[in-house]
PDB file of N, CA and C in Angstrom:
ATOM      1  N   UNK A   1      10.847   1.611  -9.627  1.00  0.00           N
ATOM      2  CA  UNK A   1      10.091   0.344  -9.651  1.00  0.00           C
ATOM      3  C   UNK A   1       8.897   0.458 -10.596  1.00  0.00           C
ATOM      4  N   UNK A   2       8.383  -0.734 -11.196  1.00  0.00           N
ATOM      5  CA  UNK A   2       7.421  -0.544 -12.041  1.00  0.00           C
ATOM      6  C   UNK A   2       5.898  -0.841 -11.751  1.00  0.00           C
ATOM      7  N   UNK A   3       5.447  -0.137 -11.928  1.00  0.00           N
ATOM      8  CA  UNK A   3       3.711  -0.646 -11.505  1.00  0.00           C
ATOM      9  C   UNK A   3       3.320  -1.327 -12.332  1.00  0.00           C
ATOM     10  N   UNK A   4       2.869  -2.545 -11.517  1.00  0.00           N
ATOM     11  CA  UNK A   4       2.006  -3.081 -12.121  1.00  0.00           C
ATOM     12  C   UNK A   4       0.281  -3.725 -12.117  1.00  0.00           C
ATOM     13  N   UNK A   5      -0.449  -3.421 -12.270  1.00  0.00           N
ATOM     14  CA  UNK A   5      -1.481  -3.587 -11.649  1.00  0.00           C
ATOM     15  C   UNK A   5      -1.747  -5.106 -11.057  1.00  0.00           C
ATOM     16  N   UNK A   6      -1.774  -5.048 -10.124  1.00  0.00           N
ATOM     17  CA  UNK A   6      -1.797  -6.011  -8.747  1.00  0.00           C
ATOM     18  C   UNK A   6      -0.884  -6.318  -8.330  1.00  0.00           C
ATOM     19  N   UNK A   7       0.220  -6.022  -8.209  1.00  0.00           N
ATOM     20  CA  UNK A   7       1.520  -6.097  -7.874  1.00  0.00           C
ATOM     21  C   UNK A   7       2.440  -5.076  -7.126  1.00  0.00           C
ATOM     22  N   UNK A   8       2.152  -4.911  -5.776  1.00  0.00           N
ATOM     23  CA  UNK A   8       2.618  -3.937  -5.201  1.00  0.00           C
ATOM     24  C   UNK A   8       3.926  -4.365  -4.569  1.00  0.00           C
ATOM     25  N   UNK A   9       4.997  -3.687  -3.598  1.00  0.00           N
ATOM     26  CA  UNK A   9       5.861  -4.245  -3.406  1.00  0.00           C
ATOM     27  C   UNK A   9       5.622  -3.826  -1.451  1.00  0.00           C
ATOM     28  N   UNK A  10       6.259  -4.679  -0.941  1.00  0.00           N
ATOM     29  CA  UNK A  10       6.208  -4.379   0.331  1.00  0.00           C
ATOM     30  C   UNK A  10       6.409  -3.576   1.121  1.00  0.00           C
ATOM     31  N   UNK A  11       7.072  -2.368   0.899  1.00  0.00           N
ATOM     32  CA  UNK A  11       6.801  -1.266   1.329  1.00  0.00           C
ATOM     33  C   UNK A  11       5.546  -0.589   0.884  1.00  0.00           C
ATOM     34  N   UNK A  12       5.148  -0.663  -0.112  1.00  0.00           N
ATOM     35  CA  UNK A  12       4.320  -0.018  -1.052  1.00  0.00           C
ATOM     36  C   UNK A  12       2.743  -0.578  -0.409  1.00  0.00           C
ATOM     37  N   UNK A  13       2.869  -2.028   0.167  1.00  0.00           N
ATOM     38  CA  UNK A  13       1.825  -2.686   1.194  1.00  0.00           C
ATOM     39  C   UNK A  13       1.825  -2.267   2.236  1.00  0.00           C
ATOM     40  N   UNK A  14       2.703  -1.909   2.754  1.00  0.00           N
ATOM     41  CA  UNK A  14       2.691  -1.160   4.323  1.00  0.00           C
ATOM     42  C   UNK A  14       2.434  -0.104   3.874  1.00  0.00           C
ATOM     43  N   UNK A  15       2.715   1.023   3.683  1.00  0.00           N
ATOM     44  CA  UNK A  15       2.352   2.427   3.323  1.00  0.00           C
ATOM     45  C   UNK A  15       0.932   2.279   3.011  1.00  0.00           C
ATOM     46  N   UNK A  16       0.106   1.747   2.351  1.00  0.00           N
ATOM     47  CA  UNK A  16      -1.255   1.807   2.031  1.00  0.00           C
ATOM     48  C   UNK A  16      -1.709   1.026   3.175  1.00  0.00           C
ATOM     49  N   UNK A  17      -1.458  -0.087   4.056  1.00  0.00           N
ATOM     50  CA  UNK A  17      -1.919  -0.126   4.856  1.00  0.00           C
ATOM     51  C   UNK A  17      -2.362   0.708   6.092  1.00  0.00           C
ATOM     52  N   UNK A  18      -1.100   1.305   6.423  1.00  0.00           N
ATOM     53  CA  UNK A  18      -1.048   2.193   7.145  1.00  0.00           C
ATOM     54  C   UNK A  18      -1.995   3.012   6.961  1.00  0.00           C
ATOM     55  N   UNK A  19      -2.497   3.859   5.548  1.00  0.00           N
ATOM     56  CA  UNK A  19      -2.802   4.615   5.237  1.00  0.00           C
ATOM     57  C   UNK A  19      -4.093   4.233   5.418  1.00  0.00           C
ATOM     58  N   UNK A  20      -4.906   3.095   4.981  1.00  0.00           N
ATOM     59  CA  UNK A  20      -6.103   2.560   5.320  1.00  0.00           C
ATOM     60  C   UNK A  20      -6.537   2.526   6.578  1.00  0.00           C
ATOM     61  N   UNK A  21      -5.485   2.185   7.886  1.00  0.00           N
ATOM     62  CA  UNK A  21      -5.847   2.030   9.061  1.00  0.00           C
ATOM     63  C   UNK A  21      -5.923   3.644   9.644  1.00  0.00           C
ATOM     64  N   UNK A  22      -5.484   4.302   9.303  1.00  0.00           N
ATOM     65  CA  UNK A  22      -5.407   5.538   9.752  1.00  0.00           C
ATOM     66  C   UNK A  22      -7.145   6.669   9.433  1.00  0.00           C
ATOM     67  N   UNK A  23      -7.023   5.937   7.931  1.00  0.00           N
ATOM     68  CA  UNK A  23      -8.504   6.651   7.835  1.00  0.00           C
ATOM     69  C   UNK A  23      -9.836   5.984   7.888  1.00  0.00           C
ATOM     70  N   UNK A  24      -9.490   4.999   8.759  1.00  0.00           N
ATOM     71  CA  UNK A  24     -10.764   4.086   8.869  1.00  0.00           C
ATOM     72  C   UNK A  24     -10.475   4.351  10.684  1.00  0.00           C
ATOM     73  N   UNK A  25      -9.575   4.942  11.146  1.00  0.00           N
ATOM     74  CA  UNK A  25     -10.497   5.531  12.642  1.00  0.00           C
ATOM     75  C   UNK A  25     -10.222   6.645  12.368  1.00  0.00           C
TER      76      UNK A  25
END
């Protein structure tokens, strides 16, 4: 898949979400 800046794909939104919620507790 190609990056593009601001353009993530929906897994790629969950995974960083995740990842955000995890290190914010």
């Amino acid at each position: 898949a190609l990056k593009n800046e601001g353009i993530i794909t929906q897994e790629e939104f969950e995974a960083k979400k995740a990842q955000i919620l995890r290190g914010s507790v």
